[in-house]
PDB file of N, CA and C in Angstrom:
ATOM      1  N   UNK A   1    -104.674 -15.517  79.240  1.00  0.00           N
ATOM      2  CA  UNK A   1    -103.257 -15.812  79.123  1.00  0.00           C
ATOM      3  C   UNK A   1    -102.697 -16.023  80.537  1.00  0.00           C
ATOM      4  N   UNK A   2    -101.628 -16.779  80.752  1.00  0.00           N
ATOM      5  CA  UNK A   2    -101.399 -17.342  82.044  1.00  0.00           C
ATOM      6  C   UNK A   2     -99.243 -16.524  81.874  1.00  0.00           C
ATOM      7  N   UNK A   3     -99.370 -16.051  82.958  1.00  0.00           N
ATOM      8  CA  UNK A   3     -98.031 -15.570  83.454  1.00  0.00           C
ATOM      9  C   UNK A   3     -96.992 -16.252  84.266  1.00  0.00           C
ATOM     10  N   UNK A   4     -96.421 -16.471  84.286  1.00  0.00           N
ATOM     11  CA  UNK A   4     -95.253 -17.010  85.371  1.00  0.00           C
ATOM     12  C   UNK A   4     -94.493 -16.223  85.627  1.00  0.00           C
ATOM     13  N   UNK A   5     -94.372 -16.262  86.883  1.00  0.00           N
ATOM     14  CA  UNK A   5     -93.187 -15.474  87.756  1.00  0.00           C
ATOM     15  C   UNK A   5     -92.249 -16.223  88.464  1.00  0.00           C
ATOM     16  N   UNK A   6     -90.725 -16.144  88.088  1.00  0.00           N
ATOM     17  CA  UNK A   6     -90.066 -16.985  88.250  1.00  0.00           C
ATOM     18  C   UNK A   6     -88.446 -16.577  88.759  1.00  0.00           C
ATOM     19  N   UNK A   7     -87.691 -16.882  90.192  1.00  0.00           N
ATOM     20  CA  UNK A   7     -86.949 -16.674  90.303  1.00  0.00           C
ATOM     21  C   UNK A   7     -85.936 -17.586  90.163  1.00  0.00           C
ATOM     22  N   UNK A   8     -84.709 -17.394  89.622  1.00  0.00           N
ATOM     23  CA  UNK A   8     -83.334 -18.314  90.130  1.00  0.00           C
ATOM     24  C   UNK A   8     -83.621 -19.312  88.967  1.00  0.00           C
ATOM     25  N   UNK A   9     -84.946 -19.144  87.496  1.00  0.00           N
ATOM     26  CA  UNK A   9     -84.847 -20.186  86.877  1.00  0.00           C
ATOM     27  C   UNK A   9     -86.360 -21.249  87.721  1.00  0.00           C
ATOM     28  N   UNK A  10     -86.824 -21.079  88.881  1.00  0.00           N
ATOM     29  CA  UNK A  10     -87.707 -21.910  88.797  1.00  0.00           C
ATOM     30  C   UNK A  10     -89.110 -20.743  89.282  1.00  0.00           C
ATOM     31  N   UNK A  11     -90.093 -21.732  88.753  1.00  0.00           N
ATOM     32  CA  UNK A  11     -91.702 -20.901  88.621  1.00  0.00           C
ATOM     33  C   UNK A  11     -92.412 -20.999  90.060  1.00  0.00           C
ATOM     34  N   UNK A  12     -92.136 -19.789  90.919  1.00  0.00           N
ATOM     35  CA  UNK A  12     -93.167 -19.193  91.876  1.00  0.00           C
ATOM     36  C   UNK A  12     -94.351 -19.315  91.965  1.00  0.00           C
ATOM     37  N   UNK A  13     -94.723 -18.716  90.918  1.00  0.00           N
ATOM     38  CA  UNK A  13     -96.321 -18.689  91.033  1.00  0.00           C
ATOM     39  C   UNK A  13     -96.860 -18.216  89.656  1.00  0.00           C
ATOM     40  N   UNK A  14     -97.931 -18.567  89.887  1.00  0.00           N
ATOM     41  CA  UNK A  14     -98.434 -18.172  88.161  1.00  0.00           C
ATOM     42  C   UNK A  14     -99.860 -17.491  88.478  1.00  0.00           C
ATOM     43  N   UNK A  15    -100.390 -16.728  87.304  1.00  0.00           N
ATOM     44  CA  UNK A  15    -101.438 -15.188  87.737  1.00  0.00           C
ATOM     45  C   UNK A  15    -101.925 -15.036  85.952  1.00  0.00           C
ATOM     46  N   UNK A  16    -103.200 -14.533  86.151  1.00  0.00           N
ATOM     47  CA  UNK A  16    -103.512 -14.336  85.076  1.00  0.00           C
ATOM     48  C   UNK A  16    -103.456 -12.710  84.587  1.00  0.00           C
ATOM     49  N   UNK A  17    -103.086 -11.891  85.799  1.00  0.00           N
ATOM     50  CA  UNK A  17    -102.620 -10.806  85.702  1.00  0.00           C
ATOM     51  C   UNK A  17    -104.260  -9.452  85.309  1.00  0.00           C
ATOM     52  N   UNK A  18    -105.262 -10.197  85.884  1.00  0.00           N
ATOM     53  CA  UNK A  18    -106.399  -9.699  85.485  1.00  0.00           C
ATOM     54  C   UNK A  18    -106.304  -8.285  85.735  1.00  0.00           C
ATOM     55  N   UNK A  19    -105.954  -7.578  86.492  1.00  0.00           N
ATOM     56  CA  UNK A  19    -106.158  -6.244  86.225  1.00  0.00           C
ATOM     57  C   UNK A  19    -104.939  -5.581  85.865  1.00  0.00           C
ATOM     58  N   UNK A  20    -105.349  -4.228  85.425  1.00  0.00           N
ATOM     59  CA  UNK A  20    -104.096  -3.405  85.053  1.00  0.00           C
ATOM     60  C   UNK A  20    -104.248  -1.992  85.204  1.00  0.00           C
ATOM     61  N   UNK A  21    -103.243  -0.702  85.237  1.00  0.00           N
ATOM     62  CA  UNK A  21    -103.110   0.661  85.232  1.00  0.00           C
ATOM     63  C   UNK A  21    -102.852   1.333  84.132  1.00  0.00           C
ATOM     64  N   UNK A  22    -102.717   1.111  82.963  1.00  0.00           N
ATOM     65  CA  UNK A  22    -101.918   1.428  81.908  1.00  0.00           C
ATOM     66  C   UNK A  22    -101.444   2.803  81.782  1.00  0.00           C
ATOM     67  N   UNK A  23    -101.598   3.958  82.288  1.00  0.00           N
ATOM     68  CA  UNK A  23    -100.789   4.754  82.190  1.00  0.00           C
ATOM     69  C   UNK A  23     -99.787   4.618  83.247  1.00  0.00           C
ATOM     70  N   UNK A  24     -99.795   3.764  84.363  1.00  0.00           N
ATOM     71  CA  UNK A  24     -98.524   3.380  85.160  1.00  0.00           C
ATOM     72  C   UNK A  24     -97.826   2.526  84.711  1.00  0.00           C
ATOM     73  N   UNK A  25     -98.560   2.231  83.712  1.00  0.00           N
ATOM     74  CA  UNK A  25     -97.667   0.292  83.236  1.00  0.00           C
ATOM     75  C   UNK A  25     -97.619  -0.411  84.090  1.00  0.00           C
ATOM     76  N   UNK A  26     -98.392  -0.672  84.871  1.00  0.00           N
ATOM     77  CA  UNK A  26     -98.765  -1.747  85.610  1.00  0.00           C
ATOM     78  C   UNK A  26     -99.958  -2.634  85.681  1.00  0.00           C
ATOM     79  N   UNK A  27     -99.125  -3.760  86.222  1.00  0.00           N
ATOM     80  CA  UNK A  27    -100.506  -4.876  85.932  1.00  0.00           C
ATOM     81  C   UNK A  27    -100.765  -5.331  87.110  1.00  0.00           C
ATOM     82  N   UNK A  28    -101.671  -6.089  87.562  1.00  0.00           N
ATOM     83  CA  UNK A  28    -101.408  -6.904  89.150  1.00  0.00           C
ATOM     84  C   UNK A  28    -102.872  -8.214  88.956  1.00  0.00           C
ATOM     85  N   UNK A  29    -102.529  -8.922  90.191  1.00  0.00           N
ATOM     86  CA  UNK A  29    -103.492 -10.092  89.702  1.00  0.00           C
ATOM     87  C   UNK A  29    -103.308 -10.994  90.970  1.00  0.00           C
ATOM     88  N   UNK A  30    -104.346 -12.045  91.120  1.00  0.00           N
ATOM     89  CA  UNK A  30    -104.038 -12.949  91.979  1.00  0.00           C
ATOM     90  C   UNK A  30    -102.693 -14.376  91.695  1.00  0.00           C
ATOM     91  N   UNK A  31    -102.404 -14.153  92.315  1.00  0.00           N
ATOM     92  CA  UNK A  31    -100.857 -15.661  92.312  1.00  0.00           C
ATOM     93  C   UNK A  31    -101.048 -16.754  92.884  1.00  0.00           C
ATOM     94  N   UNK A  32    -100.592 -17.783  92.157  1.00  0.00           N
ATOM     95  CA  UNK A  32    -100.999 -19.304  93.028  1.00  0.00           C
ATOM     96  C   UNK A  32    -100.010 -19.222  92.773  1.00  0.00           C
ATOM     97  N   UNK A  33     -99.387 -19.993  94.049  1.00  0.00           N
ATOM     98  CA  UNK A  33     -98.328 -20.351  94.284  1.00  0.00           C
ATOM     99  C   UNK A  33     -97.377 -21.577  94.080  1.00  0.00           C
ATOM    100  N   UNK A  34     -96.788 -21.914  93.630  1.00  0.00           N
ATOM    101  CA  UNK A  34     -96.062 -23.227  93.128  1.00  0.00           C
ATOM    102  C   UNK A  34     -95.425 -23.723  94.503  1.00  0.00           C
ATOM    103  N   UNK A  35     -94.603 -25.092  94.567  1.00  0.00           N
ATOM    104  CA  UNK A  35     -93.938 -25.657  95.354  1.00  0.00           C
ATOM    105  C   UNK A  35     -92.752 -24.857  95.454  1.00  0.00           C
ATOM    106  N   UNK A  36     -92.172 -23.849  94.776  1.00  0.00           N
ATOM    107  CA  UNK A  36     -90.927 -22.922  95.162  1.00  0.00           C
ATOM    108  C   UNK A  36     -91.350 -22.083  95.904  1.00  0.00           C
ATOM    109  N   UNK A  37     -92.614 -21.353  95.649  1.00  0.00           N
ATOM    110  CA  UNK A  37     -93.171 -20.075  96.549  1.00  0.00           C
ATOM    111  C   UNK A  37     -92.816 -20.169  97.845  1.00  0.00           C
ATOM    112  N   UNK A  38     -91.898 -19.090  98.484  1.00  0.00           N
ATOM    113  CA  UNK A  38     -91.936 -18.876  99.819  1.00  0.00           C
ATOM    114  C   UNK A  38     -92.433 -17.416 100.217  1.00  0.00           C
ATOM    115  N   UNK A  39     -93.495 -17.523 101.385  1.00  0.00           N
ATOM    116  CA  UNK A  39     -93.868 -16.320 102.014  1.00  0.00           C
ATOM    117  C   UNK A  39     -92.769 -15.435 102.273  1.00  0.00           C
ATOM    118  N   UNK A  40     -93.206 -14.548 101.578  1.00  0.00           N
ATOM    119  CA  UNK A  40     -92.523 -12.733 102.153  1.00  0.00           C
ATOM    120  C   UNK A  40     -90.842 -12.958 101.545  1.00  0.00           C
ATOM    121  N   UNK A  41     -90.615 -13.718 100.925  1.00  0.00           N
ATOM    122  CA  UNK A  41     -89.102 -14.155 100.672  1.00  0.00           C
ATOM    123  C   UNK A  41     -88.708 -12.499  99.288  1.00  0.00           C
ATOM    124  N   UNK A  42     -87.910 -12.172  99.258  1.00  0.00           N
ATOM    125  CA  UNK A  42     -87.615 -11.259  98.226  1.00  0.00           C
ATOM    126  C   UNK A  42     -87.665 -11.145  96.823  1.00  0.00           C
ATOM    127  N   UNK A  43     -88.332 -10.450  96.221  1.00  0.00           N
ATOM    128  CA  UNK A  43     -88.533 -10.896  95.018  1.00  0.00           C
ATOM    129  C   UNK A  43     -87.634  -9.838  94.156  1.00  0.00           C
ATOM    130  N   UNK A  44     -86.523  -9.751  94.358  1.00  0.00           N
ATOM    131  CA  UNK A  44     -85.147  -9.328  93.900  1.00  0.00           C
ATOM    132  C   UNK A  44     -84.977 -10.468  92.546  1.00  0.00           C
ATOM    133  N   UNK A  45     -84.860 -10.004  91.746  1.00  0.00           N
ATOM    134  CA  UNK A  45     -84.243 -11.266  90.567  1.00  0.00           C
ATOM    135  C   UNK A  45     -85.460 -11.916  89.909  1.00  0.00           C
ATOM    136  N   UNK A  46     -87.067 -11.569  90.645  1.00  0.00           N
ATOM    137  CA  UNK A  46     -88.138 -12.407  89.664  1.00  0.00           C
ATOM    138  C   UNK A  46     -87.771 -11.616  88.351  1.00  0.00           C
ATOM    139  N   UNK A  47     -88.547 -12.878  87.327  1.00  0.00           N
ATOM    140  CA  UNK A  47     -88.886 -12.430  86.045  1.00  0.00           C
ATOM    141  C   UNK A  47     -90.582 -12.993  85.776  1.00  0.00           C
ATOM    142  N   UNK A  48     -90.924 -11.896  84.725  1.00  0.00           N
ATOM    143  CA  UNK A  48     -92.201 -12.219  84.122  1.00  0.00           C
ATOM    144  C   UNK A  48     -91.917 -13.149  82.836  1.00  0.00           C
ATOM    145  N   UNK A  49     -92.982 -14.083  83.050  1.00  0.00           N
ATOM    146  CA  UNK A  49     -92.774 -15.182  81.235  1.00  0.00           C
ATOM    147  C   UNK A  49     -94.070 -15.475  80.773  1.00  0.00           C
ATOM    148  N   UNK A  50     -94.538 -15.401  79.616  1.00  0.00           N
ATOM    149  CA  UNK A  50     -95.381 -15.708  79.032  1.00  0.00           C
ATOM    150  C   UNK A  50     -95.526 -17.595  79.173  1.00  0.00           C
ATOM    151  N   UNK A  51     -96.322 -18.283  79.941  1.00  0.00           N
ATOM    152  CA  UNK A  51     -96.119 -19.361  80.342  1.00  0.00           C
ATOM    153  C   UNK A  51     -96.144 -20.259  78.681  1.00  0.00           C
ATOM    154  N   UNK A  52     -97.347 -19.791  77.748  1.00  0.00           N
ATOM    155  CA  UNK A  52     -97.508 -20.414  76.608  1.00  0.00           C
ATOM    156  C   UNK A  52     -95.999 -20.474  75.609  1.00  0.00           C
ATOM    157  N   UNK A  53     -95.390 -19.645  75.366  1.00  0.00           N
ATOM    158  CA  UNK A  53     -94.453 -19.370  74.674  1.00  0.00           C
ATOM    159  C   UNK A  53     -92.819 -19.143  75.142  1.00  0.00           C
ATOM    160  N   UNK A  54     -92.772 -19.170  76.364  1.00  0.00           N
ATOM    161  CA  UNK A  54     -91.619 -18.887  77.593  1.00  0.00           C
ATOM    162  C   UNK A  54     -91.575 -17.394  77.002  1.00  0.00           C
ATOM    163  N   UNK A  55     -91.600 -16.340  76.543  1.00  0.00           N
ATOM    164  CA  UNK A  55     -91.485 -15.103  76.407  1.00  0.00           C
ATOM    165  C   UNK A  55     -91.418 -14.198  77.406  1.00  0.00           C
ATOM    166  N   UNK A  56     -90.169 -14.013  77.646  1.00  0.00           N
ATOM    167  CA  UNK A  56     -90.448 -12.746  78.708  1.00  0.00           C
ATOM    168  C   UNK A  56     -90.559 -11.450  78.438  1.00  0.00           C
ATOM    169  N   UNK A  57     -90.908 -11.145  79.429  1.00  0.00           N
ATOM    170  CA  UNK A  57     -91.736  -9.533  79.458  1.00  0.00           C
ATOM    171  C   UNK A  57     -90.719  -8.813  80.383  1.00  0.00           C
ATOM    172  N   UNK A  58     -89.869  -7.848  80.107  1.00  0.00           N
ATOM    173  CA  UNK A  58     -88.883  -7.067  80.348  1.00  0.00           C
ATOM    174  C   UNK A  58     -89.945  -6.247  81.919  1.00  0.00           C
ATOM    175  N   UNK A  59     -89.571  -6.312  83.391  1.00  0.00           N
ATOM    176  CA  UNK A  59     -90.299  -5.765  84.095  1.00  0.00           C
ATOM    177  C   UNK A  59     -89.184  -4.588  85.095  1.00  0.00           C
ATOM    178  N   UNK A  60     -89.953  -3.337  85.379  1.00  0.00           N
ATOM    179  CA  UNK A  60     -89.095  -2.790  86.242  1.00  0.00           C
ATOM    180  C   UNK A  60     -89.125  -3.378  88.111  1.00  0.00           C
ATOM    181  N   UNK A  61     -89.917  -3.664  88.585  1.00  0.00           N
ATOM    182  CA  UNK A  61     -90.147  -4.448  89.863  1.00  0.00           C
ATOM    183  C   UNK A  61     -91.496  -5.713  89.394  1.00  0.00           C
ATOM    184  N   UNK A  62     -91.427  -6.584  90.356  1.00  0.00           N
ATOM    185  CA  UNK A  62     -91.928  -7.307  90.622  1.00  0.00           C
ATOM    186  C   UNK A  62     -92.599  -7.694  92.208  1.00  0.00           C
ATOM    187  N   UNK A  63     -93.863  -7.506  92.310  1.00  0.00           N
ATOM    188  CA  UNK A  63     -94.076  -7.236  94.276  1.00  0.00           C
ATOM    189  C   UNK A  63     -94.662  -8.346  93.994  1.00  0.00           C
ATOM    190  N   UNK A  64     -94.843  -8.831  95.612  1.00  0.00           N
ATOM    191  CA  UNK A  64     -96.109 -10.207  95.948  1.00  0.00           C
ATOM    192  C   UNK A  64     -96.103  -9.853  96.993  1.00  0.00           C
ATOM    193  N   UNK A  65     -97.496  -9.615  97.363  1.00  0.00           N
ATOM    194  CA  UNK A  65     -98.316  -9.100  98.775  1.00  0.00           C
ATOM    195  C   UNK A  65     -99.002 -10.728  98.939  1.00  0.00           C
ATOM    196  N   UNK A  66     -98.655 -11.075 100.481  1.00  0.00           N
ATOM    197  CA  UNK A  66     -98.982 -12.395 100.963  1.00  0.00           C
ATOM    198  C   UNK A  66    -100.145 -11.812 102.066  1.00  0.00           C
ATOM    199  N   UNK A  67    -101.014 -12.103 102.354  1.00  0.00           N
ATOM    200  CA  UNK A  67    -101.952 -11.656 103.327  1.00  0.00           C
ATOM    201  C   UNK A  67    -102.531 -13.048 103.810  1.00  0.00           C
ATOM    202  N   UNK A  68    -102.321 -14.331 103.357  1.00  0.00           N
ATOM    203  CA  UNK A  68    -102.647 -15.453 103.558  1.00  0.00           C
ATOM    204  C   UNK A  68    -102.781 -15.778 105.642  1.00  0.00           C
ATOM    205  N   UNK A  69    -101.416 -15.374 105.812  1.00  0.00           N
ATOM    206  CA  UNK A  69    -101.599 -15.473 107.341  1.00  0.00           C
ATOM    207  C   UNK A  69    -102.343 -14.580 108.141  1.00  0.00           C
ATOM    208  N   UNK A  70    -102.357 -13.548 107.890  1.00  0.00           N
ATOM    209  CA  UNK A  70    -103.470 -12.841 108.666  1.00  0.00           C
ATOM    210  C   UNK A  70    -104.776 -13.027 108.067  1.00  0.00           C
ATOM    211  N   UNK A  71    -105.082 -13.613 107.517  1.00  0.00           N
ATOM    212  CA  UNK A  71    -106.665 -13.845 106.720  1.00  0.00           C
ATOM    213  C   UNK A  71    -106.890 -14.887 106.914  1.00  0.00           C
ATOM    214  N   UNK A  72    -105.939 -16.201 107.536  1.00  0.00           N
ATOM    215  CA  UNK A  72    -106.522 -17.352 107.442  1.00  0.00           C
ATOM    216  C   UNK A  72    -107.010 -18.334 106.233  1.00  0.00           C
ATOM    217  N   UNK A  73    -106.461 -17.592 105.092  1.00  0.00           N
ATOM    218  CA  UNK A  73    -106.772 -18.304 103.776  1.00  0.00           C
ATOM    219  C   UNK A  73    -106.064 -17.788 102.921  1.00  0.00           C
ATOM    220  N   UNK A  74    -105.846 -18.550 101.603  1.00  0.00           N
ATOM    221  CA  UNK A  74    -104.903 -17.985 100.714  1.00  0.00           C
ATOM    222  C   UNK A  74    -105.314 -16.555 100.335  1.00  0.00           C
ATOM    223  N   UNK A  75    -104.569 -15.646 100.069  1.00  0.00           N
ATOM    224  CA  UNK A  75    -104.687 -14.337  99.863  1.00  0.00           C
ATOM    225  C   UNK A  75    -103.147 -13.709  98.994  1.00  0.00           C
ATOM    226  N   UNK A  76    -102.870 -14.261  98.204  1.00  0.00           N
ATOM    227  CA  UNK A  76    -101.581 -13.645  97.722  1.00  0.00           C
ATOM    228  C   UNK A  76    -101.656 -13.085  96.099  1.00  0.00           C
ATOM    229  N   UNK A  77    -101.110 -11.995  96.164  1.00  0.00           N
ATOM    230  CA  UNK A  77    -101.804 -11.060  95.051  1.00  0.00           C
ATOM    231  C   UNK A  77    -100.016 -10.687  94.031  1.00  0.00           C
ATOM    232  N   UNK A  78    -100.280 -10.327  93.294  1.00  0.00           N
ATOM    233  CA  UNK A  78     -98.475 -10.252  92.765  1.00  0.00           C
ATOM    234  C   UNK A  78     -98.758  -8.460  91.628  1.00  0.00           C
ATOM    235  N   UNK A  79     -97.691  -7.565  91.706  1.00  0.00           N
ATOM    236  CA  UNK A  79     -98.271  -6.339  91.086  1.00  0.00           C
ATOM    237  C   UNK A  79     -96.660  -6.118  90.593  1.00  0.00           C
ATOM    238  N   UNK A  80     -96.988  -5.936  89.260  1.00  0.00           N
ATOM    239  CA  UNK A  80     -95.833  -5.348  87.955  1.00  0.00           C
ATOM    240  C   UNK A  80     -95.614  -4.184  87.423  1.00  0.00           C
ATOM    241  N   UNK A  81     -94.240  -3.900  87.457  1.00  0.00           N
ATOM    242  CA  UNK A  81     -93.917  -2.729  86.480  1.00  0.00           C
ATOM    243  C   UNK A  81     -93.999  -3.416  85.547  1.00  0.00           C
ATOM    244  N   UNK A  82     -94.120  -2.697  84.302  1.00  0.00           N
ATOM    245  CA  UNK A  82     -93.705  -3.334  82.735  1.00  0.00           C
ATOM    246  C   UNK A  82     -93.197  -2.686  82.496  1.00  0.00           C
ATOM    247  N   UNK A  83     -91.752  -2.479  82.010  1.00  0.00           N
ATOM    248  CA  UNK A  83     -90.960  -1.616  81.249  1.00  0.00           C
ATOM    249  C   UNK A  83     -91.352  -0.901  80.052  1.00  0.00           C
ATOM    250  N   UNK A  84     -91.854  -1.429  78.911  1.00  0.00           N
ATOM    251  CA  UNK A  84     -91.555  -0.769  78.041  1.00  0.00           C
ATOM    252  C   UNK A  84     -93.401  -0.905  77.137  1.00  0.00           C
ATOM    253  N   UNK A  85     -93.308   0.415  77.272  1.00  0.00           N
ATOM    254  CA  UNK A  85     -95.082   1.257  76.457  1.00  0.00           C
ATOM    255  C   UNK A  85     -95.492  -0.151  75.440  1.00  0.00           C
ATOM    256  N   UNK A  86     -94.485  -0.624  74.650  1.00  0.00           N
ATOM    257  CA  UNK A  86     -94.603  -1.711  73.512  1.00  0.00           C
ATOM    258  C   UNK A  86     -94.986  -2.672  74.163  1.00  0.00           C
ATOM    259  N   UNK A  87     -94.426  -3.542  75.037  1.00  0.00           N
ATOM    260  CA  UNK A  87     -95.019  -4.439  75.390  1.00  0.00           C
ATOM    261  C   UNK A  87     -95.829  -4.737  76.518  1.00  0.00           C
ATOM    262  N   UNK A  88     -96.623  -3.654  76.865  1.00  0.00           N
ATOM    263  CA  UNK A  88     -97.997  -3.258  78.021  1.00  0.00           C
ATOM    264  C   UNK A  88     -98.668  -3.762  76.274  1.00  0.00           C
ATOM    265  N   UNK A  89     -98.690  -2.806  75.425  1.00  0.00           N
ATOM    266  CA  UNK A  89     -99.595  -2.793  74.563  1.00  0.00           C
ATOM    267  C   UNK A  89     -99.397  -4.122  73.798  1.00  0.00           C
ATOM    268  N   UNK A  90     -98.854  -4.696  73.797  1.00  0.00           N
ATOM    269  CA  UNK A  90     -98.747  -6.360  73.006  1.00  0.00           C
ATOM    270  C   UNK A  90     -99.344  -7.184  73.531  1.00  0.00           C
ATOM    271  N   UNK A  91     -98.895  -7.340  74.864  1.00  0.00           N
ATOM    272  CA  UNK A  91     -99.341  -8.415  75.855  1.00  0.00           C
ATOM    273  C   UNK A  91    -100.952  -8.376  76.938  1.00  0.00           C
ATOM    274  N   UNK A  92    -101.211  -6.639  77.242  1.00  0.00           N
ATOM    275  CA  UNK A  92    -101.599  -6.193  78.415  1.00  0.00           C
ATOM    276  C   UNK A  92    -103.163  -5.800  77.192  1.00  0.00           C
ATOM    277  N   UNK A  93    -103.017  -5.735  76.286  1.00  0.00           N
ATOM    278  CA  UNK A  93    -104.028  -4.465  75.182  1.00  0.00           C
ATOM    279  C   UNK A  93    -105.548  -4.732  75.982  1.00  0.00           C
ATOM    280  N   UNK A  94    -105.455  -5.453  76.397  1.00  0.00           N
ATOM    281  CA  UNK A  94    -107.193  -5.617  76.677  1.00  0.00           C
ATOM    282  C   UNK A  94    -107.253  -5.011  77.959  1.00  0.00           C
ATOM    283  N   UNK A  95    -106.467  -4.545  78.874  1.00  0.00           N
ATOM    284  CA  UNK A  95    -106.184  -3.578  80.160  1.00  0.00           C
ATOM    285  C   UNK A  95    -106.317  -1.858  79.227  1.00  0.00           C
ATOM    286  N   UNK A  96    -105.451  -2.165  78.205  1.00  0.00           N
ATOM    287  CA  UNK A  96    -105.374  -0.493  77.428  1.00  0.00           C
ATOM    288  C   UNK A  96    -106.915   0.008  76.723  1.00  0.00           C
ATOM    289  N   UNK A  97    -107.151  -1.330  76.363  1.00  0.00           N
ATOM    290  CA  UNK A  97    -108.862  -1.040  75.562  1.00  0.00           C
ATOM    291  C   UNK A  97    -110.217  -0.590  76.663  1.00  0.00           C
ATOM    292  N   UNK A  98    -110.371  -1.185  77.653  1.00  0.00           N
ATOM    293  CA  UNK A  98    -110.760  -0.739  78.601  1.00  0.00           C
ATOM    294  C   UNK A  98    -110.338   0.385  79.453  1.00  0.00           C
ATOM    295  N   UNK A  99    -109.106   0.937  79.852  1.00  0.00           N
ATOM    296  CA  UNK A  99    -109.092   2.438  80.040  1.00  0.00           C
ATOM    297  C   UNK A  99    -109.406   2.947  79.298  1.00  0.00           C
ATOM    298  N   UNK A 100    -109.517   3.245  77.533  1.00  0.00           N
ATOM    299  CA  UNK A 100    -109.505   4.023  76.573  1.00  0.00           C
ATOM    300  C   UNK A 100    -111.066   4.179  76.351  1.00  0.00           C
ATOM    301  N   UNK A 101    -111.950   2.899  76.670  1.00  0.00           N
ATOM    302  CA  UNK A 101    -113.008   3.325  76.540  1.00  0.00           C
ATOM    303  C   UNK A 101    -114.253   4.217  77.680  1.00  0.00           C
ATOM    304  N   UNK A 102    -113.472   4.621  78.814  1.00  0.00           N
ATOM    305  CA  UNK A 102    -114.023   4.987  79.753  1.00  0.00           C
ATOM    306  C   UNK A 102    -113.822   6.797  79.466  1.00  0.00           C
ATOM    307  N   UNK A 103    -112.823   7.150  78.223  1.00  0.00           N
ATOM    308  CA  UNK A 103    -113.127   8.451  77.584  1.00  0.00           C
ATOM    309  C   UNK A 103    -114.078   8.746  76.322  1.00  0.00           C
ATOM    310  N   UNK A 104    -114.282   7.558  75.820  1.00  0.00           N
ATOM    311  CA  UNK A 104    -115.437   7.768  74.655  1.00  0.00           C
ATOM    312  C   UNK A 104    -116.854   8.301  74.964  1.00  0.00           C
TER     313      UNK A 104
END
């Protein structure tokens, strides 16, 4: 599933959101960056959207760690609160199925 992160109405960057914390409710993932993306700019006001369906995903912060300039290559990573237990588990479940099975 493909994510968009999007401020002011236009799409930043998009992430497949591959890993996750689930008892933090958090997700994080690598970000490509769109023609809006600006380095280190504030990400005050992003939103998360389900790119397939525009659905958003209610988030408590939104970070993007840029490491691109000191690495000399793209390096920009993006890490989520998710608000609410329901929709970690709707959207995220295959992050929840894999913690759960590391107690079986």
């Amino acid at each position: 599933m493909i994510f968009e992160i999007r401020k002011e109405g236009k799409t930043i960057g998009v992430s497949e959101l591959e890993f996750g914390d689930p008892p933090m409710g958090i997700v994080h993932g690598d970000l490509i960056p769109t023609q809006f993306y600006v380095p280190n700019a504030d990400t005050t006001g992003c939103k998360l959207f389900i790119s397939e369906t525009d659905e958003e995903i209610i988030c408590g912060f939104i970070a993007i760690e840029d490491l691109s300039q000191e690495l000399g290559e793209p390096a920009i990573t993006v890490t989520i609160l998710v608000s609410a237990a329901e929709d970690y588990e709707k959207f995220f479940k295959h992050h929840l199925n894999r913690y759960e099975k590391q107690f079986i």
